[in-house]
Each structure stands twice: as structure tokens, then as C-alpha cells.
C-alpha atoms as a PDB file:
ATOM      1  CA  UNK A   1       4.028  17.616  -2.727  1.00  0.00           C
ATOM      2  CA  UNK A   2       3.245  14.494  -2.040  1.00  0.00           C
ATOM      3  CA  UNK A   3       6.310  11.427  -2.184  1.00  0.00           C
ATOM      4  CA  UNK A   4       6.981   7.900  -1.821  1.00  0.00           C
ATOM      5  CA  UNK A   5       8.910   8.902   0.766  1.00  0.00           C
ATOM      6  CA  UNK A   6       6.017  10.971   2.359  1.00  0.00           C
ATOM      7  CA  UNK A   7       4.364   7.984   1.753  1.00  0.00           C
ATOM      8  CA  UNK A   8       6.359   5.197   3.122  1.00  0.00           C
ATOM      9  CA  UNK A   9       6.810   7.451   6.219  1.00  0.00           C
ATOM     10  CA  UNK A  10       2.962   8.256   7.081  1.00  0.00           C
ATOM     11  CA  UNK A  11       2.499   4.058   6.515  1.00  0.00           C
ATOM     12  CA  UNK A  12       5.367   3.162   9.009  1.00  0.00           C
ATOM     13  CA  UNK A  13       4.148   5.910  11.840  1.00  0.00           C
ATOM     14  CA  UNK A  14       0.213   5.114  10.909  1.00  0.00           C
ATOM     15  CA  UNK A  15       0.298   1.263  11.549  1.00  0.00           C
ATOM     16  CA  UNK A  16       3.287   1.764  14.249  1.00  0.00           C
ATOM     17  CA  UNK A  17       1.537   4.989  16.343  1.00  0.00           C
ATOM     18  CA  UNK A  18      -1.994   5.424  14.613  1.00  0.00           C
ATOM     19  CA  UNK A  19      -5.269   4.237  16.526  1.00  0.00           C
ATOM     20  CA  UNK A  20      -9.021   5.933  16.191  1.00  0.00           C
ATOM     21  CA  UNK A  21      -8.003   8.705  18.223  1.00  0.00           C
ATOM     22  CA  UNK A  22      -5.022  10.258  16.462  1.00  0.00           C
ATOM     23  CA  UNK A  23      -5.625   8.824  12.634  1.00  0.00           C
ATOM     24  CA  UNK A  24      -6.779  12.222  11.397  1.00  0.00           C
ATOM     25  CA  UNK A  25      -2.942  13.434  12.015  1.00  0.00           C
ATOM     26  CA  UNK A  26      -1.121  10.480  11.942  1.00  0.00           C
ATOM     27  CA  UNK A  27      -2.225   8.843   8.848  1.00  0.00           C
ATOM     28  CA  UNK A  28      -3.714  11.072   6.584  1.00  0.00           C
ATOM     29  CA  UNK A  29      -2.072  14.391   4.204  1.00  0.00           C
ATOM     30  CA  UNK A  30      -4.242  17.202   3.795  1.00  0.00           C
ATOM     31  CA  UNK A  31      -4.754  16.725  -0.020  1.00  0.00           C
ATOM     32  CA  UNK A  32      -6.646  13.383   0.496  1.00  0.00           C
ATOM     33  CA  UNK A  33      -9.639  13.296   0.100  1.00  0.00           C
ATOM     34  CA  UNK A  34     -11.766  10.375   1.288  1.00  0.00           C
ATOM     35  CA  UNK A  35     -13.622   7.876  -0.401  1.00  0.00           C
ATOM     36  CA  UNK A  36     -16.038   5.076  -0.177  1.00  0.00           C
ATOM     37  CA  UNK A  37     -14.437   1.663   0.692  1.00  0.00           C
ATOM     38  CA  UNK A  38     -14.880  -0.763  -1.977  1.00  0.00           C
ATOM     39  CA  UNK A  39     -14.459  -4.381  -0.953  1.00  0.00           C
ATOM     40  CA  UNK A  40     -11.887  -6.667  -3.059  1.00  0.00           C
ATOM     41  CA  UNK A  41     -11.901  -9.858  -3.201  1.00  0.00           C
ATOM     42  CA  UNK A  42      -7.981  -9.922  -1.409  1.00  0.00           C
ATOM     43  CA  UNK A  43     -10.036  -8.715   1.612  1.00  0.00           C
ATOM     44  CA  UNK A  44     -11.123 -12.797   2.238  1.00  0.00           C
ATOM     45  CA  UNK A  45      -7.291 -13.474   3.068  1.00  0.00           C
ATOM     46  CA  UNK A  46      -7.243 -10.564   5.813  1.00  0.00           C
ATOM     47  CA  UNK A  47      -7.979 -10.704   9.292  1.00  0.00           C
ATOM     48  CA  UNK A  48     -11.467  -9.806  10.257  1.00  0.00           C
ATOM     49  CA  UNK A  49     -11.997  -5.759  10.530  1.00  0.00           C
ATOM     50  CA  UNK A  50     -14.310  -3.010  11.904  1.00  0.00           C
ATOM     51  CA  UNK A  51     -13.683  -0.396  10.109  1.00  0.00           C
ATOM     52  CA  UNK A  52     -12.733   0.579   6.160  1.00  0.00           C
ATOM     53  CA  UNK A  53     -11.761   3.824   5.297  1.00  0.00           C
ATOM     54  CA  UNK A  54     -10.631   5.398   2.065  1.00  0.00           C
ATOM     55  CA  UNK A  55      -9.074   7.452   0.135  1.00  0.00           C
ATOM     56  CA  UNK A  56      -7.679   9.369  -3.084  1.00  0.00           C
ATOM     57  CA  UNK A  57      -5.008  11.920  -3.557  1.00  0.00           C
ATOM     58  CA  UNK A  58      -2.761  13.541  -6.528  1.00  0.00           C
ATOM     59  CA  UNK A  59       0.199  11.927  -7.348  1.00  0.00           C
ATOM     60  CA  UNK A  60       2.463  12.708 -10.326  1.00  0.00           C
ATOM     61  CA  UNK A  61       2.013  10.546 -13.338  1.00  0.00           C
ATOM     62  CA  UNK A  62      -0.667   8.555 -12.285  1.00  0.00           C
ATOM     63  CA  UNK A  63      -4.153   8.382 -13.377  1.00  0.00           C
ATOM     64  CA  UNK A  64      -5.127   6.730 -10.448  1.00  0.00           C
ATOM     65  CA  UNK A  65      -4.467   6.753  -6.397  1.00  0.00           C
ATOM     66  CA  UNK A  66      -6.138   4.968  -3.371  1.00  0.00           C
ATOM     67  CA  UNK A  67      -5.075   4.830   0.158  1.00  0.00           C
ATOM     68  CA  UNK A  68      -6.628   2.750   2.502  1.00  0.00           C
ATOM     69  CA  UNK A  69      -6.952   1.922   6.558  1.00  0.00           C
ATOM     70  CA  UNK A  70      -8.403  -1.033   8.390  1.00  0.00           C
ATOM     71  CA  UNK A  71      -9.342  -0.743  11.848  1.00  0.00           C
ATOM     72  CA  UNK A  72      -9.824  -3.294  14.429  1.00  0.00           C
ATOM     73  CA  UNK A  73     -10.490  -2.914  18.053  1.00  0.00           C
ATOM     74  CA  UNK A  74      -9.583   0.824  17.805  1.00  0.00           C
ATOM     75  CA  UNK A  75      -6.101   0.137  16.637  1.00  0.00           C
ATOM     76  CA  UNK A  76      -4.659   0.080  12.410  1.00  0.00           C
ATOM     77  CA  UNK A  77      -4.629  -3.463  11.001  1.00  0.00           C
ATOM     78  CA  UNK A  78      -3.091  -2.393   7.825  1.00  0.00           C
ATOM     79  CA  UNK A  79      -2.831   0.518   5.871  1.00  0.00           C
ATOM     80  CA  UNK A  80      -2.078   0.820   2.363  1.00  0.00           C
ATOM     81  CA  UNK A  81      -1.477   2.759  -0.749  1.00  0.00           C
ATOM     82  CA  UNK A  82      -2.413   2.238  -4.653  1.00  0.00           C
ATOM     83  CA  UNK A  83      -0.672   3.448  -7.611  1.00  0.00           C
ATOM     84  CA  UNK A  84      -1.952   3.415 -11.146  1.00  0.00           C
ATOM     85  CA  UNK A  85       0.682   4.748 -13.660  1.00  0.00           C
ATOM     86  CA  UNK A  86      -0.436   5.719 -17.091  1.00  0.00           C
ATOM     87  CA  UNK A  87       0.820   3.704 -19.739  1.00  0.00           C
ATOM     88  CA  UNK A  88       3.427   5.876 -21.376  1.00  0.00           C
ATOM     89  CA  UNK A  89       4.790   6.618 -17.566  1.00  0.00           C
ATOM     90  CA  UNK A  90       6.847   2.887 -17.008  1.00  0.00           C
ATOM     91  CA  UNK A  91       9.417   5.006 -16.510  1.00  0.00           C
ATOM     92  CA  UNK A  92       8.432   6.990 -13.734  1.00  0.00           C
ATOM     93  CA  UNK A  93       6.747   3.398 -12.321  1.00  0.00           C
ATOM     94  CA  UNK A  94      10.030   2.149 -12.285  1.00  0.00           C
ATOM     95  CA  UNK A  95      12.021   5.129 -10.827  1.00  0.00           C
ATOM     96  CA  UNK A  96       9.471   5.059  -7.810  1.00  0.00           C
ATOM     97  CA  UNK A  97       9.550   1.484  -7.620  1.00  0.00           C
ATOM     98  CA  UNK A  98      13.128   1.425  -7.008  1.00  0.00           C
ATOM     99  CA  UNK A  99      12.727   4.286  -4.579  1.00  0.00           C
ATOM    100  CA  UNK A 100      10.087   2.297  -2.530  1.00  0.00           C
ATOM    101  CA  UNK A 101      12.390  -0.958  -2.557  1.00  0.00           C
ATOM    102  CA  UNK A 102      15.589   1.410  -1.310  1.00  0.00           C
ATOM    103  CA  UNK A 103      13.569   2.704   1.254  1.00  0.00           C
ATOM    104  CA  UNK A 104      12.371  -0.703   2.543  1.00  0.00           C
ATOM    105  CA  UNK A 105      15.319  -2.135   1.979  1.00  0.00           C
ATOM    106  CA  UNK A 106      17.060   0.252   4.712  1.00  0.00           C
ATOM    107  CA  UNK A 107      14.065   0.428   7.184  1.00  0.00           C
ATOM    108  CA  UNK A 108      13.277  -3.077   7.257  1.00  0.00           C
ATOM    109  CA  UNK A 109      16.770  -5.171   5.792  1.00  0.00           C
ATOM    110  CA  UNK A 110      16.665  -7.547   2.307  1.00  0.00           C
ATOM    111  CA  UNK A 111      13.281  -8.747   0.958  1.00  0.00           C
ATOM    112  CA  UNK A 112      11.870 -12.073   0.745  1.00  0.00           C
ATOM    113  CA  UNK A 113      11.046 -11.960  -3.035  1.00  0.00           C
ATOM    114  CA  UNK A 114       7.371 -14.381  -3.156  1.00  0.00           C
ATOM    115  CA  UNK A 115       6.957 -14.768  -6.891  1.00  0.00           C
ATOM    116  CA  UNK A 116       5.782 -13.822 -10.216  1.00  0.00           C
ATOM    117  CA  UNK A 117       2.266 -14.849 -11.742  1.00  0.00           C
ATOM    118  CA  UNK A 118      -0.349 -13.474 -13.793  1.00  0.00           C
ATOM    119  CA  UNK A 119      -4.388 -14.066 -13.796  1.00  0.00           C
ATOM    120  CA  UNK A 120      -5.688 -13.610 -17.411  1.00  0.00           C
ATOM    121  CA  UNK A 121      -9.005 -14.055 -15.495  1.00  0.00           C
ATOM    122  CA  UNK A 122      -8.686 -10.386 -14.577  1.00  0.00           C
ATOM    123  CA  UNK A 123      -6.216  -8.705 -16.993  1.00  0.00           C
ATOM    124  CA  UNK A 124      -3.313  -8.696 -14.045  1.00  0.00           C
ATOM    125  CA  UNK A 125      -0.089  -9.536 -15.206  1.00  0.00           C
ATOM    126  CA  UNK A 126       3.622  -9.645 -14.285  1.00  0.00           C
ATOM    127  CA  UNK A 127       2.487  -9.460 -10.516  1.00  0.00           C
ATOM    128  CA  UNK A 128       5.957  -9.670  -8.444  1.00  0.00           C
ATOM    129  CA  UNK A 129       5.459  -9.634  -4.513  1.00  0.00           C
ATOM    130  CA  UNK A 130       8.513  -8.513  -2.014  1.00  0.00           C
ATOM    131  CA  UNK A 131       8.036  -9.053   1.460  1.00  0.00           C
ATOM    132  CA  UNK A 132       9.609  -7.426   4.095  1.00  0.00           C
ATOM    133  CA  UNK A 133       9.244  -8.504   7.889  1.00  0.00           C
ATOM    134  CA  UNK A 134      10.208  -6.755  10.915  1.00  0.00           C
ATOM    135  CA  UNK A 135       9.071  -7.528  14.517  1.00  0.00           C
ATOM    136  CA  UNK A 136       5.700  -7.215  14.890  1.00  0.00           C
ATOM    137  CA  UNK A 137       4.848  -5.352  11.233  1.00  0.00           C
ATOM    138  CA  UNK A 138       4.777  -6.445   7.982  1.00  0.00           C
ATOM    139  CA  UNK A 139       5.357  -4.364   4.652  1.00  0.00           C
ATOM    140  CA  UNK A 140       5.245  -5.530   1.342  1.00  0.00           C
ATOM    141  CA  UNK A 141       5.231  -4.579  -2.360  1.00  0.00           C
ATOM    142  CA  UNK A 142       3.293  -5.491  -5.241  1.00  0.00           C
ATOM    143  CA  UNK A 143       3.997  -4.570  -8.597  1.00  0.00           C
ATOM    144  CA  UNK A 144       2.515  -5.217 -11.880  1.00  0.00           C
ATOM    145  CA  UNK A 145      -0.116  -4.703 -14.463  1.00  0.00           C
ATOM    146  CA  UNK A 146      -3.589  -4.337 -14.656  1.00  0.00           C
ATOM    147  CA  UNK A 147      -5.868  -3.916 -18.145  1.00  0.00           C
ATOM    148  CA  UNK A 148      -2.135  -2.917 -19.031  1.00  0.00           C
ATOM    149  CA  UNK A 149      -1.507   0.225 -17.057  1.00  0.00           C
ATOM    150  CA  UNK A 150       1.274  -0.591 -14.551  1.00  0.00           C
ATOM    151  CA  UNK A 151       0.712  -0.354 -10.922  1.00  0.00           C
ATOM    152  CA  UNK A 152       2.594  -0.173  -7.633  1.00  0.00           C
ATOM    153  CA  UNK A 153       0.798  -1.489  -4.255  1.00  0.00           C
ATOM    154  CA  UNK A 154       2.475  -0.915  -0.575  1.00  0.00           C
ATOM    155  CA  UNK A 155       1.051  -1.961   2.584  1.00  0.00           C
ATOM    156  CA  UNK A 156       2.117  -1.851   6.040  1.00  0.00           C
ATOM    157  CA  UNK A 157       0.330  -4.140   8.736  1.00  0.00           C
ATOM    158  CA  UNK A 158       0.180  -5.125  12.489  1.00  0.00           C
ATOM    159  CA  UNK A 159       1.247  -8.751  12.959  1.00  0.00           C
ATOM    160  CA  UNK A 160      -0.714  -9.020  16.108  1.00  0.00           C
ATOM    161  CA  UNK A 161      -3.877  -9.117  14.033  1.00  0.00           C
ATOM    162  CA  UNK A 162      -2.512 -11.792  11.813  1.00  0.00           C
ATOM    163  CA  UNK A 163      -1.734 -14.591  14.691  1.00  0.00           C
END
């Protein structure tokens, strides 16, 4: 079964061990399946990248998943996972929200919390960002809602792409 434990772990040893060579057991669980990448417009604020790949995978009590890698110079720029909660489920968004945090909290030490907005423009709202920063990697957390379903986004990245 897949976890936001499972999760958080795979990120942290993806971004910290994970290059072209070793991604297929590094990085990704046996019930993902991949994906095409679909470019957002957040990708304008990364650093360049060579390589997208993507994917889905079951997760309890959401209606939708996506987990995604950026490659650079054969190495992991970032890697990242999407949660999309069904609306009766705020609960269960919550519960692993406060997992995640816990988690990040002990791996990484107390969050820098960013702030809280919303962009009518595109039906996000109550976005909340957490940043955690250790070394040379970044995590963060972004929570909030989108056409009203509640979501939960975590990424891990390589610093040394971002300087």
C-alpha cells in the first residue's frame, strides 16, 4: 500500500541518490504507472530541464494522483507528488497533511511558513506554502483548493540546480 510515508521516503532517497541510471528503482513504486508530462505554467519559475517524466498511482481517498521527475544533466532536479482529495474526504486531507508536516518537521527541523493567497483567476484557493530547507535540498508543501476539491502538493529538489 502505498503511504505518505512511502512517499516522503522515495522523494528524499530519489532527489538525494536518484540519477538516469538508477531512477527505475530509486524513485518509482511498482503500481505507478507513467504518464505524459503536461507543462504548468509554475514550470517558468524552475530551473531549466532535460527531461519530464510522469506519473499516476492509487492512493486512498483521492480522485486524483501525479508524481513527477525533472532531470537535468543526468541527475533529479526535483521530484514531486500531487494529491487531489475528493470533496467529502477533508478529513483524510487533513490527517495526511499533518502526517506529511510531522514527517518534515523531524527530517528537515521547523518550517518557514510563506503565506496564504488565493487566485480566483483559476479557482485555487486557501493556498498555504511551508518550506523546509536543509543543506543542499529543498522540500516544501502546498496545500489548498482547486475547483473546490482540496489538494496536497510535496516536492523535494536539488539546490545546486537553483544557484
Amino acid at each position: 500500500m502505498v503511504t505518505i510515508n512511502r512517499l516522503f521516503t522515495m522523494l528524499l532517497t530519489c532527489v538525494l541518490s536518484g540519477n538516469v541510471d538508477n531512477i527505475n528503482e530509486l524513485c518509482i513504486l511498482p503500481s505507478m504507472v507513467k504518464i505524459p508530462y503536461v507543462t504548468v505554467l509554475q514550470d517558468k519559475n524552475l530551473p531549466t530541464f532535460e527531461e519530464a517524466l510522469s506519473f499516476t498511482f492509487p492512493f486512498e481517498n483521492t480522485m486524483k494522483t501525479n508524481y513527477e521527475i525533472l532531470l537535468k544533466n543526468g541527475k533529479i532536479l526535483q521530484a514531486g507528488i500531487e494529491l487531489y482529495f475528493y470533496q467529502d474526504k477533508t478529513n483524510h486531507f487533513i490527517e495526511k497533511f499533518y502526517e506529511l508536516y510531522a514527517l518534515a518537521n523531524k527530517e528537515f527541523g521547523e518550517a518557514d511558513f510563506t503565506h496564504i493567497y488565493s487566485n480566483p483567476e483559476y479557482q485555487i484557493s486557501d493556498l498555504r506554502t511551508y518550506n523546509f530547507k536543509y543543506n543542499d535540498k529543498l522540500f516544501y508543501i502546498l496545500t489548498g483548493k482547486a475547483n473546490g476539491l482540496p489538494f496536497l502538493i510535496f516536492r523535494v529538489g536539488n539546490l545546486d540546480f537553483y544557484n
